[in-house]
N, C-alpha and C. Protein backbone atom coordinates (compact mmCIF):
# COMPACT_ATOMS: atom_id res chain seq x y z
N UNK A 1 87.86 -37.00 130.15
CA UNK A 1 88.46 -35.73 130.47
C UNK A 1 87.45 -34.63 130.20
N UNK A 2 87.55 -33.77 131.14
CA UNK A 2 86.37 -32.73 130.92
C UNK A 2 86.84 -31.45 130.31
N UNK A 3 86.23 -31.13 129.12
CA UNK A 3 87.56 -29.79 128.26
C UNK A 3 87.18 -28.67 129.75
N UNK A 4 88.20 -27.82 129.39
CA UNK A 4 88.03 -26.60 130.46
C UNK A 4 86.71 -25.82 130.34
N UNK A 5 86.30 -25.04 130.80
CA UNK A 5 85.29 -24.26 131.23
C UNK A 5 83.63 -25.05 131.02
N UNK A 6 83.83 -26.29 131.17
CA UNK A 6 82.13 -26.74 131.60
C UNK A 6 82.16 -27.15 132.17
N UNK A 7 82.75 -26.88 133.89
CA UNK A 7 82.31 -26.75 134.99
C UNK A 7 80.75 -26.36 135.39
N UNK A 8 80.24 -27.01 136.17
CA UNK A 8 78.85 -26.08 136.54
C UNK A 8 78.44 -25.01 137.48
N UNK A 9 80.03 -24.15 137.03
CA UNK A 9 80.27 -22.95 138.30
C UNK A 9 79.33 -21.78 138.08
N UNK A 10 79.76 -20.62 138.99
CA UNK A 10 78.85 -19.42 138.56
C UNK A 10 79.28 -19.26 136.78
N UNK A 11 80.39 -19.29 136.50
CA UNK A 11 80.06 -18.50 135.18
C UNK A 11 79.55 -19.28 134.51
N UNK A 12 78.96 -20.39 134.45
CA UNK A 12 78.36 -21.36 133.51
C UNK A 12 76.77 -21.17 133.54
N UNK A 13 76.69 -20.69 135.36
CA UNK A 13 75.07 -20.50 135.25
C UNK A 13 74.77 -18.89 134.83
N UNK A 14 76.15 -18.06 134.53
CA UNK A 14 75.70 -16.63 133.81
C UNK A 14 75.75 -16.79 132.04
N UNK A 15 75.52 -18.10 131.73
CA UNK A 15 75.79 -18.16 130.20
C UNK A 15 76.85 -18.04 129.78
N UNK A 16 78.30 -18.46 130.36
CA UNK A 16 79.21 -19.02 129.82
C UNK A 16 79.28 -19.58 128.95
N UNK A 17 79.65 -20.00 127.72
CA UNK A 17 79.92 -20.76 126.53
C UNK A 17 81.66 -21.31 126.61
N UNK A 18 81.87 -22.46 126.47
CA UNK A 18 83.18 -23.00 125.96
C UNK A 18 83.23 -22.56 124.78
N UNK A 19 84.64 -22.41 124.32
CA UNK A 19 84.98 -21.38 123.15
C UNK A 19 85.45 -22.86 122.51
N UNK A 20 85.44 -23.84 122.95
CA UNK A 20 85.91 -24.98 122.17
C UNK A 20 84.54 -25.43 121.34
N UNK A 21 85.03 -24.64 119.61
CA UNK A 21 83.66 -25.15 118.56
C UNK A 21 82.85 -24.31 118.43
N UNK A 22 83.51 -22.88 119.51
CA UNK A 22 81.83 -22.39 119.36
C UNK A 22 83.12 -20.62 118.82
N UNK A 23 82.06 -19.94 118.19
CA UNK A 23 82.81 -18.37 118.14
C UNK A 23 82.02 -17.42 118.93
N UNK A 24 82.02 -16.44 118.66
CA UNK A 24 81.59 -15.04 119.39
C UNK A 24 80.56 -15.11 118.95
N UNK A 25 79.22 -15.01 120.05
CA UNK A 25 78.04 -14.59 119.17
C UNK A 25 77.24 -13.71 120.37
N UNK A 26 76.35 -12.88 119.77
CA UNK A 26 75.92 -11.96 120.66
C UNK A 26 75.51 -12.19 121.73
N UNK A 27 74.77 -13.76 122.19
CA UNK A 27 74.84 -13.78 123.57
C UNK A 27 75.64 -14.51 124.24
N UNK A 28 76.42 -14.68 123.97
CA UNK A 28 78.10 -14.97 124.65
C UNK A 28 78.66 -13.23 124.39
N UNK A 29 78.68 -12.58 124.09
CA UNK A 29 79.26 -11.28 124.17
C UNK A 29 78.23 -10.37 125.05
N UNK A 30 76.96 -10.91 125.26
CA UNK A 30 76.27 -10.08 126.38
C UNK A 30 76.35 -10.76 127.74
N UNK A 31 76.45 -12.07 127.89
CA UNK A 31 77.14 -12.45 129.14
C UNK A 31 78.39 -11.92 129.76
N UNK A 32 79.29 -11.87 128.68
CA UNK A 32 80.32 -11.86 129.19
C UNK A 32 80.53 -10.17 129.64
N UNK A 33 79.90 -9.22 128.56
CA UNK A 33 79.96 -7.96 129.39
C UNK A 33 79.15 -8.01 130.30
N UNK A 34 77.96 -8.40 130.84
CA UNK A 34 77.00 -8.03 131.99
C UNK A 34 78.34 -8.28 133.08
N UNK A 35 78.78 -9.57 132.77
CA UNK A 35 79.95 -9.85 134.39
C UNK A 35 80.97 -8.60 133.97
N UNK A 36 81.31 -8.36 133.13
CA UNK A 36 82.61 -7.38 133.10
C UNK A 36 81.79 -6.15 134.20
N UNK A 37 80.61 -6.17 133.47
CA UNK A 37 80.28 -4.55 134.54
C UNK A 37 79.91 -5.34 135.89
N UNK A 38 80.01 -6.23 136.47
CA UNK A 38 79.16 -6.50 137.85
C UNK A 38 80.69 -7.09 138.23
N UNK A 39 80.86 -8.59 138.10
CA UNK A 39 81.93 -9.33 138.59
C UNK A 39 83.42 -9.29 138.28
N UNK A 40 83.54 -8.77 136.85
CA UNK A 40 84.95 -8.70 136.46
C UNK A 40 84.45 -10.20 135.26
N UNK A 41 85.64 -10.09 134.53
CA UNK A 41 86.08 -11.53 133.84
C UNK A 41 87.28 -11.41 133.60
N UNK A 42 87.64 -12.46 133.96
CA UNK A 42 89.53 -12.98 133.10
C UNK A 42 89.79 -12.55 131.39
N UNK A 43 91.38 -11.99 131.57
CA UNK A 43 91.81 -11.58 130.18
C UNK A 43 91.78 -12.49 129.20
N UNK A 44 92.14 -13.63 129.79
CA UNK A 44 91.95 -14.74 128.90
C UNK A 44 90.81 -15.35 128.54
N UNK A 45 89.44 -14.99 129.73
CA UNK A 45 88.29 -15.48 129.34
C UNK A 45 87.79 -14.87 127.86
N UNK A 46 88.05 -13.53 128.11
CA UNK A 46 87.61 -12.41 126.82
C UNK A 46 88.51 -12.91 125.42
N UNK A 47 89.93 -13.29 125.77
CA UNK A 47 91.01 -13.46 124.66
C UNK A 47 90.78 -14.71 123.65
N UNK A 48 89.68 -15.81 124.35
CA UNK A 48 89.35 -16.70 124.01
C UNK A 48 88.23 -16.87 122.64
N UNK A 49 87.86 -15.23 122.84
CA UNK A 49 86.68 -14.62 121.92
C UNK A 49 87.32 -13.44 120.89
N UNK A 50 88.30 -13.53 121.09
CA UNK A 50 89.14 -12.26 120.51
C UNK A 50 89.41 -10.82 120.76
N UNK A 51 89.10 -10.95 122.57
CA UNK A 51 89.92 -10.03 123.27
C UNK A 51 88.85 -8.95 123.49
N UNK A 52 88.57 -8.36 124.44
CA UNK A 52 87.38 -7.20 124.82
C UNK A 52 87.04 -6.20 123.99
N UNK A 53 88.22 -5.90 123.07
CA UNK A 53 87.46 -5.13 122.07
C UNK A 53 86.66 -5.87 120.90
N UNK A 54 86.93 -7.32 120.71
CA UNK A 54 85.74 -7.71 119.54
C UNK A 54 84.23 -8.08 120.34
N UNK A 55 84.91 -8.69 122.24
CA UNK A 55 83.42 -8.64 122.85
C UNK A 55 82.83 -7.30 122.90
N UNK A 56 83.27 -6.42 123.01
CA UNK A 56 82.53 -4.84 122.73
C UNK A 56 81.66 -4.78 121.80
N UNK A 57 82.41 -5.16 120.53
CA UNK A 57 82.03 -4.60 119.71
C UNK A 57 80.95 -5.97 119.01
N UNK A 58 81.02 -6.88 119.41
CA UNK A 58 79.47 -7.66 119.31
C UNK A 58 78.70 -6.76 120.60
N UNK A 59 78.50 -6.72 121.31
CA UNK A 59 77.93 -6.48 122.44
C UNK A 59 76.70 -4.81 121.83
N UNK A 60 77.87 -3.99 121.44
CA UNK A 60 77.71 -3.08 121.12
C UNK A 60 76.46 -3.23 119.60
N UNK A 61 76.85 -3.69 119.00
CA UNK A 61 76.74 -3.95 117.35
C UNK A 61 75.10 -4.63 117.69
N UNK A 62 74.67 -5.38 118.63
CA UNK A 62 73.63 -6.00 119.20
C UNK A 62 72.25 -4.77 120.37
N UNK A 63 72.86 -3.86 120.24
CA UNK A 63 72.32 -3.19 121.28
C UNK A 63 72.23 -3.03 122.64
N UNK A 64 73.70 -3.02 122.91
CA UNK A 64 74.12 -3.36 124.26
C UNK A 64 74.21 -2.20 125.23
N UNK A 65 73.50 -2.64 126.34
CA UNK A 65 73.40 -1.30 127.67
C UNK A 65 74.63 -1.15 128.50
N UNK A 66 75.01 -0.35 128.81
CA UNK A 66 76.43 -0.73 129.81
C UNK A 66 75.55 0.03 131.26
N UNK A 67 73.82 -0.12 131.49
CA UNK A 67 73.17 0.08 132.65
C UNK A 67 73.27 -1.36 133.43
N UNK A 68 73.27 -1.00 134.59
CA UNK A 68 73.03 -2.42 135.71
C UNK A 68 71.51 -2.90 135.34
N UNK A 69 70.64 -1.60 135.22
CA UNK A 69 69.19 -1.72 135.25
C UNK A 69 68.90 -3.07 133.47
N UNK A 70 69.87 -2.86 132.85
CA UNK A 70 69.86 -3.29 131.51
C UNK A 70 69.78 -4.86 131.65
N UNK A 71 70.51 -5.09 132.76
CA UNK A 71 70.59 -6.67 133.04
C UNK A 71 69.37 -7.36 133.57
N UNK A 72 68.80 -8.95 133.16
CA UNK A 72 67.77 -9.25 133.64
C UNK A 72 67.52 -9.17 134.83
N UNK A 73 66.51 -9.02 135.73
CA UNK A 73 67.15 -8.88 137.44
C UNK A 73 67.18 -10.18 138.07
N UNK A 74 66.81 -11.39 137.37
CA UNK A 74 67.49 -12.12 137.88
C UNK A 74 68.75 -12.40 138.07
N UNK A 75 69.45 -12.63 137.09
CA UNK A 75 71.34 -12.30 136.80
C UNK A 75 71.40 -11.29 137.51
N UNK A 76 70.91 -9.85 137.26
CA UNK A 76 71.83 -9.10 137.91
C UNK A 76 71.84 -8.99 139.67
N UNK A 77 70.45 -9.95 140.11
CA UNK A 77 70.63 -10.08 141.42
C UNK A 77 71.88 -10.95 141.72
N UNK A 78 71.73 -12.25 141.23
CA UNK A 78 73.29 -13.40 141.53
C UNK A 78 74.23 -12.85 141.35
N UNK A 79 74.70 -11.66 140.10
CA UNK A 79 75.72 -11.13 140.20
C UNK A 79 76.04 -10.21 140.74
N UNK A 80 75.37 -9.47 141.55
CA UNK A 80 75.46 -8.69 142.87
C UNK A 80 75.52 -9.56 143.91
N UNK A 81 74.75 -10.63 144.27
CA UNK A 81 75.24 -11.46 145.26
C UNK A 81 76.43 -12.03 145.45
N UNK A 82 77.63 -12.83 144.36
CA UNK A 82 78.20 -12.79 144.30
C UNK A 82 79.66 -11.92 144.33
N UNK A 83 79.36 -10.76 144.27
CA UNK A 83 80.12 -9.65 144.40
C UNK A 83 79.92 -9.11 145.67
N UNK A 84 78.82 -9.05 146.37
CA UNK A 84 78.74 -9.06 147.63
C UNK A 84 79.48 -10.17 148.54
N UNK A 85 79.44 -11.23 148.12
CA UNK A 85 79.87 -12.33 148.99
C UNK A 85 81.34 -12.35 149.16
N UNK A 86 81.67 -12.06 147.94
CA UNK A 86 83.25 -11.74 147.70
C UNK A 86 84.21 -10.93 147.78
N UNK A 87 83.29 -9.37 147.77
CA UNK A 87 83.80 -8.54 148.01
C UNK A 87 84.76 -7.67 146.65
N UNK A 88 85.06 -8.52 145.39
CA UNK A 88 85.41 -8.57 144.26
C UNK A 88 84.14 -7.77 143.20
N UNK A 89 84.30 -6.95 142.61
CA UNK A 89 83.86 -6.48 141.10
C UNK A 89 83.23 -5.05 141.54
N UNK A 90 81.99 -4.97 141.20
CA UNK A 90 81.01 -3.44 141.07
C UNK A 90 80.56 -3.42 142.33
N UNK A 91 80.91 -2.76 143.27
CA UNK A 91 80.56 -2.41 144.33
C UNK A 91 78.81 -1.63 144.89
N UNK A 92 78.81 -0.82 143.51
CA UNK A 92 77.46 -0.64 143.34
C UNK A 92 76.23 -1.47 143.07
N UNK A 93 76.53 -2.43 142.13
CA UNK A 93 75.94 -3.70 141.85
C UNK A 93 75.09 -4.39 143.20
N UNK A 94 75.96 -4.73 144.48
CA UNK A 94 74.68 -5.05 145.30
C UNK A 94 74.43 -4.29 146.26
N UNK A 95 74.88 -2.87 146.13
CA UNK A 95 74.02 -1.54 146.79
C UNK A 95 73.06 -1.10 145.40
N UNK A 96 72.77 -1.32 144.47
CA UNK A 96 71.56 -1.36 143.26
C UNK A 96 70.17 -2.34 144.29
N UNK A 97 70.87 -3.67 144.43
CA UNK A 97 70.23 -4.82 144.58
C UNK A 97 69.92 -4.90 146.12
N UNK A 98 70.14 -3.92 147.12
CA UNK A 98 69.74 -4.00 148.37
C UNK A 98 70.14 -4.78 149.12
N UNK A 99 71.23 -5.15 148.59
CA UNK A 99 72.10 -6.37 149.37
C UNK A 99 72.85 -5.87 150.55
N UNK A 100 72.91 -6.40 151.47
CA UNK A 100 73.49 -6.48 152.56
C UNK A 100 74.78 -6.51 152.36
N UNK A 101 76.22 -5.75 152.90
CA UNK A 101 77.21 -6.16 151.98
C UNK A 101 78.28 -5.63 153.18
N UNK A 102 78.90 -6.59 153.62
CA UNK A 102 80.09 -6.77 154.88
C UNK A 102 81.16 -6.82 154.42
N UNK A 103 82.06 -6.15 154.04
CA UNK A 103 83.40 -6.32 153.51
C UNK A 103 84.38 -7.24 154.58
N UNK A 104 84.86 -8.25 154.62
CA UNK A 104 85.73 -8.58 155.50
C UNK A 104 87.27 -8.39 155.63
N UNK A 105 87.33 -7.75 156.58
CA UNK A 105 88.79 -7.23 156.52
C UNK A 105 89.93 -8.37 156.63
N UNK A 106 89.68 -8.82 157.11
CA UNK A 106 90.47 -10.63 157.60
C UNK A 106 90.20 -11.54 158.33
N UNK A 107 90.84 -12.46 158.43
CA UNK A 107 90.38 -14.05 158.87
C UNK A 107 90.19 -13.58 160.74
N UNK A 108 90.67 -12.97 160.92
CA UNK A 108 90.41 -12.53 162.34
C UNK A 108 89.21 -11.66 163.13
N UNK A 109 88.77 -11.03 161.86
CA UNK A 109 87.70 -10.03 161.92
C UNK A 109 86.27 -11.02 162.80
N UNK A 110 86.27 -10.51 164.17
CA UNK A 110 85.26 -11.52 164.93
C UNK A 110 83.84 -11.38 164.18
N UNK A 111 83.27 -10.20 163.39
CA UNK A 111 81.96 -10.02 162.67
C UNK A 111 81.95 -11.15 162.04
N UNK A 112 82.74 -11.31 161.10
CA UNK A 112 82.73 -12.10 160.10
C UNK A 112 83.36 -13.69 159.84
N UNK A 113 83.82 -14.21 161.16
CA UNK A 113 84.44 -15.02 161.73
C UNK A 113 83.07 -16.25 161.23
């Protein structure tokens, strides 16, 4: 049986940590805000760590940027790509990153078909 979250999805390749064994530590609290400012994260992803105000406040307590520019540009390119692709999180994020970025209106939309 595979415990939940070690999948080898995007959030695993943004430094995801399973909270099973492990606690809050500053770079699990700087992952998880870089996606809060680019992609979003689940309430429960954060609640798992003791809820966005203790990830803040590691984040913070560590010397944490709430700049896009702050993020490595590798990450913060994938996580603009991803937000581009999806259309989901910081909209600025891949107009930062020069990304090409097509919002699709629906399954019918012939552009994006």
């Amino acid at each position: 049986m595979v415990p939940q979250n070690s999948s080898q999805g995007f959030s695993q390749a943004m430094g995801q940590a399973s909270a099973a064994g492990r606690g809050l530590t500053p770079a699990v609290a700087q992952s998880l805000m870089y996606r809060s400012m680019t992609t979003g994260v689940p309430n429960a992803e954060l609640d798992q760590y003791g809820g966005h105000r203790a990830v803040k406040a590691m984040f913070d307590a560590n010397g944490g940027s709430y700049s896009l520019d702050a993020i490595p540009a590798d990450q913060r390119k994938a996580l603009a790509m991803q937000v581009a692709s999806t259309g989901v999180g910081n909209m600025s994020a891949p107009v930062s990153e020069k990304l090409l970025f097509l919002p699709r209106c629906c399954k019918l939309c012939p552009v994006m078909a």
